[in-house]
Protein backbone atom coordinates (compact mmCIF):
# COMPACT_ATOMS: atom_id res chain seq x y z
CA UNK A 1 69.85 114.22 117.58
CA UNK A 2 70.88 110.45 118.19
CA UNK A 3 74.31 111.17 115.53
CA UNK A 4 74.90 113.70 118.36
CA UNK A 5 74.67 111.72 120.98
CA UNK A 6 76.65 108.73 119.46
CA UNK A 7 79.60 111.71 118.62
CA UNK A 8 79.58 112.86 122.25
CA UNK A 9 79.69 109.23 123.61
CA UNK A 10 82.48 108.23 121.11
CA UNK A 11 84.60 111.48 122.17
CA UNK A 12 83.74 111.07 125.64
CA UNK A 13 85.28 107.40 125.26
CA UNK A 14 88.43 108.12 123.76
CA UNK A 15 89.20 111.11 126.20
CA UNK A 16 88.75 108.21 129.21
CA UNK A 17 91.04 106.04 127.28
CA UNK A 18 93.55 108.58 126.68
CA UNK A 19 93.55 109.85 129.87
CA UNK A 20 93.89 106.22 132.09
CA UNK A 21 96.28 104.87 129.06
CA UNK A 22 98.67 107.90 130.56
CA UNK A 23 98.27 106.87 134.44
CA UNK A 24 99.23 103.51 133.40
CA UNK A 25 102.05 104.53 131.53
CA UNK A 26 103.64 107.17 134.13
CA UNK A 27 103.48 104.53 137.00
CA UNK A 28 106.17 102.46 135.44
CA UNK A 29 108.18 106.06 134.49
CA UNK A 30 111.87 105.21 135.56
CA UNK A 31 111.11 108.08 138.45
CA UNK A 32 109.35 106.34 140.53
CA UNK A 33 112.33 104.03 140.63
CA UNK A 34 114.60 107.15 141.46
CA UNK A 35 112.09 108.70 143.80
CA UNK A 36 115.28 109.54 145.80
CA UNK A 37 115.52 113.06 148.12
CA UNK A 38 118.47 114.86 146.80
CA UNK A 39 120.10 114.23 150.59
CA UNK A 40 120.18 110.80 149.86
CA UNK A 41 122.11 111.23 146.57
CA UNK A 42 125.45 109.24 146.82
CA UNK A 43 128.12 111.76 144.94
CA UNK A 44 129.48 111.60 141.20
CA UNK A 45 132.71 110.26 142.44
CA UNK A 46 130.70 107.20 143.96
CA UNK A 47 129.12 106.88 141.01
CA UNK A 48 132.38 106.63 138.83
CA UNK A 49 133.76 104.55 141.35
CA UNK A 50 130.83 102.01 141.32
CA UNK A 51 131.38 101.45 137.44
CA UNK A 52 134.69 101.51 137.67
CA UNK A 53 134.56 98.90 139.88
CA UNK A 54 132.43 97.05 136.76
CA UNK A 55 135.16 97.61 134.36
CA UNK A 56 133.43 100.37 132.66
CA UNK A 57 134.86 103.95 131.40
CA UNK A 58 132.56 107.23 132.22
CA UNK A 59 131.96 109.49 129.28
CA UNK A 60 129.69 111.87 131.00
CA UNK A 61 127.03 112.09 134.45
CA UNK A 62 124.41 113.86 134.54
CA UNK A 63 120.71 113.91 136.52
CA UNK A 64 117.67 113.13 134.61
CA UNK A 65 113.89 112.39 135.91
CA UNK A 66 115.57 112.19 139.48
CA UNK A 67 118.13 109.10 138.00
CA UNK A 68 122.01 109.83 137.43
CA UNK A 69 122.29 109.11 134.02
CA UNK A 70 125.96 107.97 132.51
CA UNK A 71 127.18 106.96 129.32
CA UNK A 72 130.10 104.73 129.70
CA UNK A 73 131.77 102.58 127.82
CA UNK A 74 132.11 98.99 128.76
CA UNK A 75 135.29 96.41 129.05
CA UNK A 76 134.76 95.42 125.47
CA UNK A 77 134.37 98.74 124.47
CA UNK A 78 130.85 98.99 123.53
CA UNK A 79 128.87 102.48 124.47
CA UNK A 80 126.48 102.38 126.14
CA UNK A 81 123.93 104.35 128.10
CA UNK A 82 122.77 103.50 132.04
CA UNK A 83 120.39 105.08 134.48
CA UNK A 84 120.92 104.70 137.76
CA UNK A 85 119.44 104.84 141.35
CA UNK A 86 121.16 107.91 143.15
CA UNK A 87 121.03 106.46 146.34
CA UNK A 88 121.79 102.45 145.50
CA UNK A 89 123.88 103.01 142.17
CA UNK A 90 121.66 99.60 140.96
CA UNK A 91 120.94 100.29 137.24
CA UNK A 92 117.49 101.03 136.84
CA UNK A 93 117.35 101.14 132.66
CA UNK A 94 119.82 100.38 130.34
CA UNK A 95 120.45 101.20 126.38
CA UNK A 96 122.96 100.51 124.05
């Protein structure tokens, strides 16, 4: 009977860690940076414009967890990958 109760209090230990590890985790998520109503979206060609304006060529647009997400390449003519805030076009993650 204790082995039981040591199992149950072990499980019952990692399920609270799992499940408050993934609270943590999801209120950094790069959404709640874009937490933008689609109103409030500035359009593609503000979005091209805006890295334009940084020297940069756009490969693609597209949404993604409420973020424009681009893939330009820069003035050197590295690639890489930005997400952005729809409304502010301020980069809100970036990847090479």
């Amino acid at each position: 009977m204790p082995y039981r109760l040591g199992l149950a209090a072990t499980l019952a230990g990692s399920l609270l860690i799992a499940l408050t590890s993934g609270t943590a985790w999801a209120d950094g998520d790069d959404y709640s940076r874009c937490n933008v109503p689609l109103s409030d979206w500035k359009p593609r060609e503000a979005v091209e414009a805006a890295l334009k304006d940084r020297g940069w060529t756009v490969q693609s647009i597209r949404s993604d967890d409420g973020c424009y997400k681009v893939k330009v390449l820069t003035e050197t003519g590295e690639k890489r990958r930005v997400k952005l805030n729809p409304q502010t076009l301020e980069p809100v993650d970036e990847t090479d």
